[in-house]
PDB file of N, CA and C in Angstrom:
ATOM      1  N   UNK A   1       0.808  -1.175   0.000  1.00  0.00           N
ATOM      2  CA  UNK A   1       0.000   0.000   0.000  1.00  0.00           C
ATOM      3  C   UNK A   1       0.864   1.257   0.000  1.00  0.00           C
ATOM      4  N   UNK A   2       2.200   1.149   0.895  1.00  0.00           N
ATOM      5  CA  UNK A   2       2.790   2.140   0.732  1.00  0.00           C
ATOM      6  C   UNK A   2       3.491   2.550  -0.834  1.00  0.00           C
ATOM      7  N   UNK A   3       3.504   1.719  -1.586  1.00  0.00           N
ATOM      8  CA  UNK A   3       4.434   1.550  -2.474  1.00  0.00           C
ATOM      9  C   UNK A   3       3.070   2.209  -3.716  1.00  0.00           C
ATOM     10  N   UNK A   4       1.943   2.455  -3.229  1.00  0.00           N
ATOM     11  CA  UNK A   4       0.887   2.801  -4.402  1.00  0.00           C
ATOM     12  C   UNK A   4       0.604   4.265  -3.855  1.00  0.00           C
ATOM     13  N   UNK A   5       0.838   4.696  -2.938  1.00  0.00           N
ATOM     14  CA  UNK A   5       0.881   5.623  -2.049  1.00  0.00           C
ATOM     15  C   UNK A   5       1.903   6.803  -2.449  1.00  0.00           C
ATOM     16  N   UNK A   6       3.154   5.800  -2.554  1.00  0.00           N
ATOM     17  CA  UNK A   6       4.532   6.726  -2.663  1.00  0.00           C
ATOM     18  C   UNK A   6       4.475   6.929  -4.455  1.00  0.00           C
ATOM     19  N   UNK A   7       4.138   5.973  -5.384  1.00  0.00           N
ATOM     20  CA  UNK A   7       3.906   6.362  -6.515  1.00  0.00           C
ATOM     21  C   UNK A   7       3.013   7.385  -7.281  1.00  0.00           C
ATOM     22  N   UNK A   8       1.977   7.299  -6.260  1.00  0.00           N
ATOM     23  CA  UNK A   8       0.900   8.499  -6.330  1.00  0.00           C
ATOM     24  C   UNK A   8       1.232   9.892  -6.157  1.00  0.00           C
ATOM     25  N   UNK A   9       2.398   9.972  -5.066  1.00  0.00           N
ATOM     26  CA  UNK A   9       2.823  11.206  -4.943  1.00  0.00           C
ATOM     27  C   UNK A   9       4.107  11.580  -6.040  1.00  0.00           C
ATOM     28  N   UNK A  10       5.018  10.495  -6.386  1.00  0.00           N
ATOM     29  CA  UNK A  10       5.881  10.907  -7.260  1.00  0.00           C
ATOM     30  C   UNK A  10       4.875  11.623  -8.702  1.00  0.00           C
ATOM     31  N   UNK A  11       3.952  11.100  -8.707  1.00  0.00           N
ATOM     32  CA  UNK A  11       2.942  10.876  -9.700  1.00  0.00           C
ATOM     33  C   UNK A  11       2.210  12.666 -10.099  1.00  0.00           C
ATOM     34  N   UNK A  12       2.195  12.720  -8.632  1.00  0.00           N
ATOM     35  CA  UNK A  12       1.451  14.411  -8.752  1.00  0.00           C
ATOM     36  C   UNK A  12       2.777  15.031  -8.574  1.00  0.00           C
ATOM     37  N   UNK A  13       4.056  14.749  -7.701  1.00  0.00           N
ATOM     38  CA  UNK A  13       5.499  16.008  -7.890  1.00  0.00           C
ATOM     39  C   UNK A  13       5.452  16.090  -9.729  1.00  0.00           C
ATOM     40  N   UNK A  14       5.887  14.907 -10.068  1.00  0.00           N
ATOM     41  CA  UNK A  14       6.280  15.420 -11.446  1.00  0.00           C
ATOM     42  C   UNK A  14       5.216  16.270 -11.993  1.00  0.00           C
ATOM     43  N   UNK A  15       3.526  16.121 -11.956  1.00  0.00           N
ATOM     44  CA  UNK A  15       2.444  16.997 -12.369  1.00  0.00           C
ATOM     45  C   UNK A  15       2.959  18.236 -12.030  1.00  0.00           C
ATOM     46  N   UNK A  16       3.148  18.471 -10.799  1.00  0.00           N
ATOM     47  CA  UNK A  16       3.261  19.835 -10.000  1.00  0.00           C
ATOM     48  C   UNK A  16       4.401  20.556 -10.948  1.00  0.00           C
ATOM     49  N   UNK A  17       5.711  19.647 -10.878  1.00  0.00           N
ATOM     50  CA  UNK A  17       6.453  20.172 -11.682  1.00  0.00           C
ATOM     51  C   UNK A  17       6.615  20.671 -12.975  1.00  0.00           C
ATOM     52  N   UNK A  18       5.716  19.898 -13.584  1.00  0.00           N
ATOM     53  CA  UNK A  18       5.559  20.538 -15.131  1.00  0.00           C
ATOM     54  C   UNK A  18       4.313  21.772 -15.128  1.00  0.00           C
ATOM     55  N   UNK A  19       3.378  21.523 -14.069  1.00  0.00           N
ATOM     56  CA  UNK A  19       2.510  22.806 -14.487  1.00  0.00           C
ATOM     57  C   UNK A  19       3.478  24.088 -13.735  1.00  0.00           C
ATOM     58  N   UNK A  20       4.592  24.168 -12.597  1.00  0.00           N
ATOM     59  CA  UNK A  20       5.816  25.132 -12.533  1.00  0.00           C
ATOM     60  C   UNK A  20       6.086  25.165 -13.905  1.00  0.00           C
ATOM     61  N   UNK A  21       6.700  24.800 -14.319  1.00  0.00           N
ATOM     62  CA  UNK A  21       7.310  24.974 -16.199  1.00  0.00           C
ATOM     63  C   UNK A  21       6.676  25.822 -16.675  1.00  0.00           C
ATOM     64  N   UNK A  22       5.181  25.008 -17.111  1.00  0.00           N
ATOM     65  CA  UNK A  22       4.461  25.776 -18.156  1.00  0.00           C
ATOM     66  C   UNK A  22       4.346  27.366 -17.339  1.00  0.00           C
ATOM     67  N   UNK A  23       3.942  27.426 -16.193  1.00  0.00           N
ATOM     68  CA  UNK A  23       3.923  28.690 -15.477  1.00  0.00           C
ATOM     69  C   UNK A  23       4.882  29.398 -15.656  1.00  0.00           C
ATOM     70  N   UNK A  24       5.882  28.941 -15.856  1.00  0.00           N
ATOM     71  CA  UNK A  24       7.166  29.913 -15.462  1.00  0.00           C
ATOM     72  C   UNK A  24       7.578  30.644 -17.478  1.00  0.00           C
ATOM     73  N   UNK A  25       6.920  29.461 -18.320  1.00  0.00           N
ATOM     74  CA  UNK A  25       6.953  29.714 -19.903  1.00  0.00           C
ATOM     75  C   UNK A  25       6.125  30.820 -20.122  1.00  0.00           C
ATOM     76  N   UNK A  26       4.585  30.840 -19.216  1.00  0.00           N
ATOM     77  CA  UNK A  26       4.092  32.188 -19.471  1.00  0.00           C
ATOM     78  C   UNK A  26       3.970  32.767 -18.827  1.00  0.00           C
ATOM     79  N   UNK A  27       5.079  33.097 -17.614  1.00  0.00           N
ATOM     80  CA  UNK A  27       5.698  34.258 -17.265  1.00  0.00           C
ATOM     81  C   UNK A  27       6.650  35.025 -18.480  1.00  0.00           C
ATOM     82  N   UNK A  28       7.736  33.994 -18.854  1.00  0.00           N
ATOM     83  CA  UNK A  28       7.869  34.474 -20.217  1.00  0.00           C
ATOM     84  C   UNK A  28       7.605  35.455 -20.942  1.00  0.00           C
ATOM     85  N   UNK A  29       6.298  34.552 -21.399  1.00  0.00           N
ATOM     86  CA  UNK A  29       5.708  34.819 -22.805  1.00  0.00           C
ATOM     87  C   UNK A  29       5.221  35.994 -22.547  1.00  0.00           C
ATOM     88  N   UNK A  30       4.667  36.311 -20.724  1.00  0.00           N
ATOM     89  CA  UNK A  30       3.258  38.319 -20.736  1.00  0.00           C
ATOM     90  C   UNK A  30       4.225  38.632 -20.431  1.00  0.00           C
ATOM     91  N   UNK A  31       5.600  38.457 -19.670  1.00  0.00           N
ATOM     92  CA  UNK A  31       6.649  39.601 -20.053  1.00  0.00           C
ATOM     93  C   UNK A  31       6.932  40.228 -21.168  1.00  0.00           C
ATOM     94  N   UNK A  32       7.133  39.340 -22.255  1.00  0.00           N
ATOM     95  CA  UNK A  32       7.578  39.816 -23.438  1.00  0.00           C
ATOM     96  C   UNK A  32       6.444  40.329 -24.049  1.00  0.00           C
ATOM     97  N   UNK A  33       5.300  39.961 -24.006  1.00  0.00           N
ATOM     98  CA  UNK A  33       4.428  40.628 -24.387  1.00  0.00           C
ATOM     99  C   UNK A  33       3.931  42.136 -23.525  1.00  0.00           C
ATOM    100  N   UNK A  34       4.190  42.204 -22.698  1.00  0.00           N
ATOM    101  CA  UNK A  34       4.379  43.518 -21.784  1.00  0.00           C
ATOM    102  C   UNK A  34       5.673  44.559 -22.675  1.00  0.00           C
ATOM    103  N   UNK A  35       6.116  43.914 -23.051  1.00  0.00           N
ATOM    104  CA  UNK A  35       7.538  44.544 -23.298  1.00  0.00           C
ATOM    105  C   UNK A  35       7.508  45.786 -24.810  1.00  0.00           C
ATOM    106  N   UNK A  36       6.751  44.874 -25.664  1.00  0.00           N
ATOM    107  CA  UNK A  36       5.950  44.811 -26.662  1.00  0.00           C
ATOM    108  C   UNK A  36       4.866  45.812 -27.077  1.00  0.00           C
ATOM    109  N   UNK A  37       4.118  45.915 -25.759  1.00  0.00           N
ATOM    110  CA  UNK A  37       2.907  46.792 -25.712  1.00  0.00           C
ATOM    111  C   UNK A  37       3.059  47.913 -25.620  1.00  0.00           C
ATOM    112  N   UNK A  38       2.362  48.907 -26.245  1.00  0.00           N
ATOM    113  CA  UNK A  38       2.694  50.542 -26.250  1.00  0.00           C
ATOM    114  C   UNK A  38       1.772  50.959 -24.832  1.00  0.00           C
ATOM    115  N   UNK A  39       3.115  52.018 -24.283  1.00  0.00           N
ATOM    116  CA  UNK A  39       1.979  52.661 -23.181  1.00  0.00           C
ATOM    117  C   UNK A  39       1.324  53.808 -23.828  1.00  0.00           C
ATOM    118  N   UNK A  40       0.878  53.986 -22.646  1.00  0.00           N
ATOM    119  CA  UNK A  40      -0.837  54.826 -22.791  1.00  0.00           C
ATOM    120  C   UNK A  40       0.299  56.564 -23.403  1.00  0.00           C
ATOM    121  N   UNK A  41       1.608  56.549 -23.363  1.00  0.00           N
ATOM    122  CA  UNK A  41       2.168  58.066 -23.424  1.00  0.00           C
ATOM    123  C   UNK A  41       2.472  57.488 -25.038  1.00  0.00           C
ATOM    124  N   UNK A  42       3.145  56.110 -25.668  1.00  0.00           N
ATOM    125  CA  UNK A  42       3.009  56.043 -26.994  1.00  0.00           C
ATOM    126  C   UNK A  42       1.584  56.310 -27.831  1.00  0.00           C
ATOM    127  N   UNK A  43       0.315  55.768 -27.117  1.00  0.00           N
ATOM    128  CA  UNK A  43      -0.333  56.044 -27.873  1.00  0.00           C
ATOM    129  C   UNK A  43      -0.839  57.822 -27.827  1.00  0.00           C
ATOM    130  N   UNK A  44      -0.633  58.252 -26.768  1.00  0.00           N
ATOM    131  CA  UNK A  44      -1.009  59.572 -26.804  1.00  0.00           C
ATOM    132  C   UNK A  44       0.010  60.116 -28.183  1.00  0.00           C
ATOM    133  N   UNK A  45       1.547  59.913 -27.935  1.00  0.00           N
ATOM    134  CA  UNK A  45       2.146  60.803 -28.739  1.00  0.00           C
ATOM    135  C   UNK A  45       1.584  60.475 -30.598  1.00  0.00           C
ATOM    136  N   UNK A  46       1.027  59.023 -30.324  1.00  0.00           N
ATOM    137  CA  UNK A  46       0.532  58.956 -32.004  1.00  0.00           C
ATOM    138  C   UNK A  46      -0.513  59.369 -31.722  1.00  0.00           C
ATOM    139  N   UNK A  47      -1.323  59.736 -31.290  1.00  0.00           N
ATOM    140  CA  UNK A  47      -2.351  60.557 -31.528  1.00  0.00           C
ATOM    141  C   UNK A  47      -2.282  61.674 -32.063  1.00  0.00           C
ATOM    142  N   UNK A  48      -1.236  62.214 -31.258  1.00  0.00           N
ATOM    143  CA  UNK A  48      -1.369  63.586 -30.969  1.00  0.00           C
ATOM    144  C   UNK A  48      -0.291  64.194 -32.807  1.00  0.00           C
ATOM    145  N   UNK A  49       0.580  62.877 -33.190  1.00  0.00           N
ATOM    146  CA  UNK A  49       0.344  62.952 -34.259  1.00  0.00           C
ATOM    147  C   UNK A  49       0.058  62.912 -35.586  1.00  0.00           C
ATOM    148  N   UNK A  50      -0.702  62.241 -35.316  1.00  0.00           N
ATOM    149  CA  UNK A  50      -1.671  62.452 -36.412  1.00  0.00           C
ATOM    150  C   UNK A  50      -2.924  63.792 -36.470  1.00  0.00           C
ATOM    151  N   UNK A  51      -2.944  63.778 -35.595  1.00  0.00           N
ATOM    152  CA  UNK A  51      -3.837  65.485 -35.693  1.00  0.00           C
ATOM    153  C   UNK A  51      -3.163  66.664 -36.405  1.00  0.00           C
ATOM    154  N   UNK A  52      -1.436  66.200 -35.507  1.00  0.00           N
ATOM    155  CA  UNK A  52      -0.891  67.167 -36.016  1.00  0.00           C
ATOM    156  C   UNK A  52      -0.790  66.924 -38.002  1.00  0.00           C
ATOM    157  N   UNK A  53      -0.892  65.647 -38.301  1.00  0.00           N
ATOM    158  CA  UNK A  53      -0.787  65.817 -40.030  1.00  0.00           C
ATOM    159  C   UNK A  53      -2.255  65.400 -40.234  1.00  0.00           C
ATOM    160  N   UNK A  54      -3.463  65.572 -39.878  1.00  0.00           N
ATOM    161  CA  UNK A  54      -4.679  66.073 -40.386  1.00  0.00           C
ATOM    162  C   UNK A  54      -4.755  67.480 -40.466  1.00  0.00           C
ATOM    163  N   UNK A  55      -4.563  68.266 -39.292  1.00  0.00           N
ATOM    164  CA  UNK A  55      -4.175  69.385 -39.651  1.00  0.00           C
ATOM    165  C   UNK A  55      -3.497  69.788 -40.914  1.00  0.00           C
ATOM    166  N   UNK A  56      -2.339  69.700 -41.179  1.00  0.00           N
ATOM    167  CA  UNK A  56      -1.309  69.994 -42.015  1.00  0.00           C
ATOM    168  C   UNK A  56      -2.237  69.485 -43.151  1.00  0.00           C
ATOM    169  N   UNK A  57      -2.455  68.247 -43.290  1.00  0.00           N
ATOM    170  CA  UNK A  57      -3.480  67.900 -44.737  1.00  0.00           C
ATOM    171  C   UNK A  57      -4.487  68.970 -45.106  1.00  0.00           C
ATOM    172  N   UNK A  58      -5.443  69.140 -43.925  1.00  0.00           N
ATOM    173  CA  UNK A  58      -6.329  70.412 -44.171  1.00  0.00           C
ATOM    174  C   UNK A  58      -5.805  71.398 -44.625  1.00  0.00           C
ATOM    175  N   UNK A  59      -4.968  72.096 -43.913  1.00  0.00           N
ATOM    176  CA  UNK A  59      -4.024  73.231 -44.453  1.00  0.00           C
ATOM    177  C   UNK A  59      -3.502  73.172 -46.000  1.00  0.00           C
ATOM    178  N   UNK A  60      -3.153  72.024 -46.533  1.00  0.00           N
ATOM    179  CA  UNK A  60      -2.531  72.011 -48.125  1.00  0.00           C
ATOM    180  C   UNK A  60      -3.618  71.611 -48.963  1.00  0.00           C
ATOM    181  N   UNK A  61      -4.691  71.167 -48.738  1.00  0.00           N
ATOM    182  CA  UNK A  61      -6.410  70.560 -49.163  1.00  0.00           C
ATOM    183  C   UNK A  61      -6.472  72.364 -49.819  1.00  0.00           C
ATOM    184  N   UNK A  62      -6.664  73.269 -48.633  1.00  0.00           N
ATOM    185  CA  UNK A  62      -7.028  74.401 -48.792  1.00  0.00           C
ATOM    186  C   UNK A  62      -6.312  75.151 -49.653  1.00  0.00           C
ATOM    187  N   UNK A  63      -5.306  74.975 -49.418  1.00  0.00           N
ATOM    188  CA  UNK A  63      -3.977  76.308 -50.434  1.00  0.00           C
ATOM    189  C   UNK A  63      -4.368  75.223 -51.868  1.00  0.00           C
ATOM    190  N   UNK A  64      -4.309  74.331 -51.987  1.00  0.00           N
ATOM    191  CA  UNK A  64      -4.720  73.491 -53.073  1.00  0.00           C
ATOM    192  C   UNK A  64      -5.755  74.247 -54.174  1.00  0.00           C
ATOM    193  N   UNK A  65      -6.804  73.909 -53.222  1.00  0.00           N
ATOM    194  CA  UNK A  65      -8.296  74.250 -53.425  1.00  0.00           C
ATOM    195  C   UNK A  65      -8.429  76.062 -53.830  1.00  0.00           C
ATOM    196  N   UNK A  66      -7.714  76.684 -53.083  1.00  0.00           N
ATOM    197  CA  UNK A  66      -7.251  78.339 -53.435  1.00  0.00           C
ATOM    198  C   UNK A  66      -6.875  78.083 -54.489  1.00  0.00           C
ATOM    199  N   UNK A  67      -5.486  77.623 -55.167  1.00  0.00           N
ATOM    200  CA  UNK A  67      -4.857  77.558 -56.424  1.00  0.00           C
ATOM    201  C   UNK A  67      -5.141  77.198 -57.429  1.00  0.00           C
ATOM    202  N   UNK A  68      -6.690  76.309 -56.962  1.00  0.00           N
ATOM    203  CA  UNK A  68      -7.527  75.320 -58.482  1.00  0.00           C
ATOM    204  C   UNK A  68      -8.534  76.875 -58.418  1.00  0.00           C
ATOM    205  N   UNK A  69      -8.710  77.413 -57.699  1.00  0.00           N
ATOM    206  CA  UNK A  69      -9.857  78.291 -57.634  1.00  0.00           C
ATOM    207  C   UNK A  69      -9.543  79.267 -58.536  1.00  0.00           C
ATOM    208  N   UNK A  70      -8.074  79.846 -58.549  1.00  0.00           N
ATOM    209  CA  UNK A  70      -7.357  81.076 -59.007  1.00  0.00           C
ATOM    210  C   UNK A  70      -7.220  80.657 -60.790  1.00  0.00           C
ATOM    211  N   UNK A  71      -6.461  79.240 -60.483  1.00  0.00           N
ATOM    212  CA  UNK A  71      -6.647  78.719 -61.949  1.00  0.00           C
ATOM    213  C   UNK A  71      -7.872  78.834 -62.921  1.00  0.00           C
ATOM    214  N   UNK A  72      -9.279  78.324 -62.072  1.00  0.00           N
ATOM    215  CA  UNK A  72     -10.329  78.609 -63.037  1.00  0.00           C
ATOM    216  C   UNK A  72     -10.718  79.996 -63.554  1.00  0.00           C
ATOM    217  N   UNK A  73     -10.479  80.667 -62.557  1.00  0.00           N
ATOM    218  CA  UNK A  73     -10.740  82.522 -62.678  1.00  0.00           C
ATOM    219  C   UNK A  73     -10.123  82.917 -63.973  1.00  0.00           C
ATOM    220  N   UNK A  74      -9.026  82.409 -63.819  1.00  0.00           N
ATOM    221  CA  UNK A  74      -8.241  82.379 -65.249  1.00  0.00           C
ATOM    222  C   UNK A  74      -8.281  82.432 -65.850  1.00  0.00           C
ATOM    223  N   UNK A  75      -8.692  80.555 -66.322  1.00  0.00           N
ATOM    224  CA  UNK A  75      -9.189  79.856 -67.503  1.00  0.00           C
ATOM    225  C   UNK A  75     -10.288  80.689 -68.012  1.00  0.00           C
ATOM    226  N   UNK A  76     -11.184  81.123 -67.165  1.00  0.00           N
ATOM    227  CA  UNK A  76     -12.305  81.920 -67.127  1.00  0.00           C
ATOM    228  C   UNK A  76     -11.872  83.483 -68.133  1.00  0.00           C
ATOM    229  N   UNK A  77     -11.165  83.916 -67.884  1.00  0.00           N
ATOM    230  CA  UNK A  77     -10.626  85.332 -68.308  1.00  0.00           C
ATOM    231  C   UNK A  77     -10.328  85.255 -69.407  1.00  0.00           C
ATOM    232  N   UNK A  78      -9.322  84.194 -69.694  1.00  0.00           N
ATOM    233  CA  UNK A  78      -9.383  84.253 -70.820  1.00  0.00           C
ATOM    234  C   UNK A  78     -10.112  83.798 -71.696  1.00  0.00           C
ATOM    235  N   UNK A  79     -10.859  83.251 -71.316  1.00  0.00           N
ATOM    236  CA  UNK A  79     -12.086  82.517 -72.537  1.00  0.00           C
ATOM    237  C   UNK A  79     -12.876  83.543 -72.536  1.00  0.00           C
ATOM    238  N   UNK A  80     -13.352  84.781 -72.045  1.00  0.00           N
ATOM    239  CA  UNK A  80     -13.799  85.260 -72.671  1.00  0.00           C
ATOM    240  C   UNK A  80     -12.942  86.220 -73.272  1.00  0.00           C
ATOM    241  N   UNK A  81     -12.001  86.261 -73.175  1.00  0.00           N
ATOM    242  CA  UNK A  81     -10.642  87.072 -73.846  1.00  0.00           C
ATOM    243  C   UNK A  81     -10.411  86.641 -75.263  1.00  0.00           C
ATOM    244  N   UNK A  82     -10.781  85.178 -75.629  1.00  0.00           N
ATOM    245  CA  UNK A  82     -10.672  84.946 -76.723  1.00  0.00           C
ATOM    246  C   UNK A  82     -12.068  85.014 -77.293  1.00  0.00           C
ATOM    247  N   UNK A  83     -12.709  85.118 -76.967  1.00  0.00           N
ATOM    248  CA  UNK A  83     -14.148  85.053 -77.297  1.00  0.00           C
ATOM    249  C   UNK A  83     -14.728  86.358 -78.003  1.00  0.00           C
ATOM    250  N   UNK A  84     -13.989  87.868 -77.360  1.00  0.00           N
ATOM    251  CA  UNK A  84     -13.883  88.567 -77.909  1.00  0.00           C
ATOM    252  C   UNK A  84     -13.109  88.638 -78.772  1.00  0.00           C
ATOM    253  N   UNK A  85     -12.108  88.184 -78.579  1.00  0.00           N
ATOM    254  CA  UNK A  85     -11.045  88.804 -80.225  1.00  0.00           C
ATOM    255  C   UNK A  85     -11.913  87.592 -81.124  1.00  0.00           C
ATOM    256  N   UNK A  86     -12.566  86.740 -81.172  1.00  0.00           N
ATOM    257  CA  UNK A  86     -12.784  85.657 -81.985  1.00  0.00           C
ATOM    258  C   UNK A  86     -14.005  86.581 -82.957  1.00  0.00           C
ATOM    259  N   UNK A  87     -14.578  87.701 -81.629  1.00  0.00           N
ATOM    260  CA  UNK A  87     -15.992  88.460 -82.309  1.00  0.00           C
ATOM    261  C   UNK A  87     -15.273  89.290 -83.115  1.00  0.00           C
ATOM    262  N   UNK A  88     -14.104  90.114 -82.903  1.00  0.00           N
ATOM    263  CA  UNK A  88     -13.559  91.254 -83.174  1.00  0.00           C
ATOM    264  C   UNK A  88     -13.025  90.310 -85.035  1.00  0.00           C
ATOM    265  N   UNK A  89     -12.785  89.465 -84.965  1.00  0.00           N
ATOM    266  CA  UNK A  89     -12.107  88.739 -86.090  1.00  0.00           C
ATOM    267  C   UNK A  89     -13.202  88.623 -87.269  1.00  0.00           C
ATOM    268  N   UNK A  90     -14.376  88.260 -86.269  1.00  0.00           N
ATOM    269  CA  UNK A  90     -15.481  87.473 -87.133  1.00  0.00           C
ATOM    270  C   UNK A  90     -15.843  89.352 -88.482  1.00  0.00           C
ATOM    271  N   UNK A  91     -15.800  90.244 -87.316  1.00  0.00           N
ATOM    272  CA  UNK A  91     -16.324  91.499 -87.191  1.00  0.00           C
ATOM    273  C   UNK A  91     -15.297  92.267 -88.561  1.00  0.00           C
ATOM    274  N   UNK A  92     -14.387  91.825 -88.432  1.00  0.00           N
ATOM    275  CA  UNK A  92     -13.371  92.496 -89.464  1.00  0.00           C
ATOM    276  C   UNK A  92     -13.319  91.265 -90.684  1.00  0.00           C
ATOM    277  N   UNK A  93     -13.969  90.349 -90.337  1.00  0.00           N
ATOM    278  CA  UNK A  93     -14.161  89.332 -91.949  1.00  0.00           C
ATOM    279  C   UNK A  93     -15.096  89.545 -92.462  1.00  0.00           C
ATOM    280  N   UNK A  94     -16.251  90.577 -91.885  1.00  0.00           N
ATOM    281  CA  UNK A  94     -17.623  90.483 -92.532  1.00  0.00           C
ATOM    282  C   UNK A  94     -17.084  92.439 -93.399  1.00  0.00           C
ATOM    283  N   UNK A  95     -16.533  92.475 -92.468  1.00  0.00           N
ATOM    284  CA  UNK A  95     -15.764  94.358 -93.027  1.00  0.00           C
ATOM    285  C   UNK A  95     -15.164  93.764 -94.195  1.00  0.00           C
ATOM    286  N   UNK A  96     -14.644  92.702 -94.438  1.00  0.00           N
ATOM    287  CA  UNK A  96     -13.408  92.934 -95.834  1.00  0.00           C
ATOM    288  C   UNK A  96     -14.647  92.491 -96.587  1.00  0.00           C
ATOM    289  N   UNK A  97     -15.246  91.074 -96.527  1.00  0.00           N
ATOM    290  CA  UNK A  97     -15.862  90.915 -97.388  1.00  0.00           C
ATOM    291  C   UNK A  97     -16.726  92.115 -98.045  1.00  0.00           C
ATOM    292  N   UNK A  98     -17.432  92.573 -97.051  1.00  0.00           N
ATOM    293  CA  UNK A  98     -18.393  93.820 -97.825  1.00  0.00           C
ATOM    294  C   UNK A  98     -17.425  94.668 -98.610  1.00  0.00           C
ATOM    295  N   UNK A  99     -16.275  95.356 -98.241  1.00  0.00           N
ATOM    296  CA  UNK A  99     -15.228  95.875 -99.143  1.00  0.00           C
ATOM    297  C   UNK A  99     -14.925  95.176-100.570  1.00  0.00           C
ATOM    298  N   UNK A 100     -14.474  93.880-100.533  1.00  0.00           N
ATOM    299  CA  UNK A 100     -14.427  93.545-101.256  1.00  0.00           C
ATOM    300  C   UNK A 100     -15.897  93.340-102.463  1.00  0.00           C
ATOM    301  N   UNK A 101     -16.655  93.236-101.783  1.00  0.00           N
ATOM    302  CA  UNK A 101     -18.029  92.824-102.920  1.00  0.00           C
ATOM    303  C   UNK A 101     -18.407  94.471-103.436  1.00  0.00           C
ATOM    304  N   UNK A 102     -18.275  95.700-102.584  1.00  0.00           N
ATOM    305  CA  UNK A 102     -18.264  96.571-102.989  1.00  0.00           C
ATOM    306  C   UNK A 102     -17.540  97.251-104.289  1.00  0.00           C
ATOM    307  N   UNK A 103     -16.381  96.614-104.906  1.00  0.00           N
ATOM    308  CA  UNK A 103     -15.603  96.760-105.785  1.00  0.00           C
ATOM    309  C   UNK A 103     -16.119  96.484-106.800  1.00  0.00           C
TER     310      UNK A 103
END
C-alpha cells in the first residue's frame, strides 16, 4: 500500500512540476508581451500625431483648393478674352468681305 501511495505522490510532484514549467513559460511569454505593448504616453504621442498631419493635410487641401480656384478665374478670363477677339475677327471678316463685294 505504501508503495501505491509513494507512486501516487511521485505521480502528482512530477504533475506539479511541469505545471511550474508551463507557469514559469508564461511568465515568459506576458513579459515579453508587456515589453511589446505601447503605453498609454506612446499612444497619446501617435495621436497627438496624427492630428498634427490632419491638420497639415487640411491646411494644403485648402492652399490646393485656393490655387484650383485662381486657376479657373483664369481659364475663365481668358475665354472670354478669346471670345472677344474671336468676335472682333469674325467682325473684321464680314468688313473685308463687304469691301471687297463693294468693288
Amino acid at each position: 500500500m505504501e508503495d501505491k501511495i509513494f507512486d501516487l505522490l511521485a505521480k502528482m510532484y512530477t504533475e506539479v512540476q511541469e505545471i511550474k514549467s508551463d507557469m514559469q513559460g508564461m511568465k515568459v511569454k506576458m513579459h515579453d508581451m508587456a515589453e511589446n505593448m505601447a503605453t498609454k504616453q506612446d499612444i497619446k504621442r501617435l495621436e497627438d500625431n496624427m492630428i498634427r498631419l490632419e491638420n497639415k493635410m487640411d491646411d494644403n487641401h485648402k492652399a490646393l483648393y485656393d490655387g484650383y480656384q485662381q486657376s479657373m478665374e483664369g481659364i475663365h478670363t481668358l475665354n472670354d478674352k478669346v471670345d472677344k477677339l474671336t468676335d472682333r475677327v469674325e467682325h473684321q471678316e464680314i468688313k473685308l468681305q463687304v469691301i471687297k463685294g463693294s468693288k
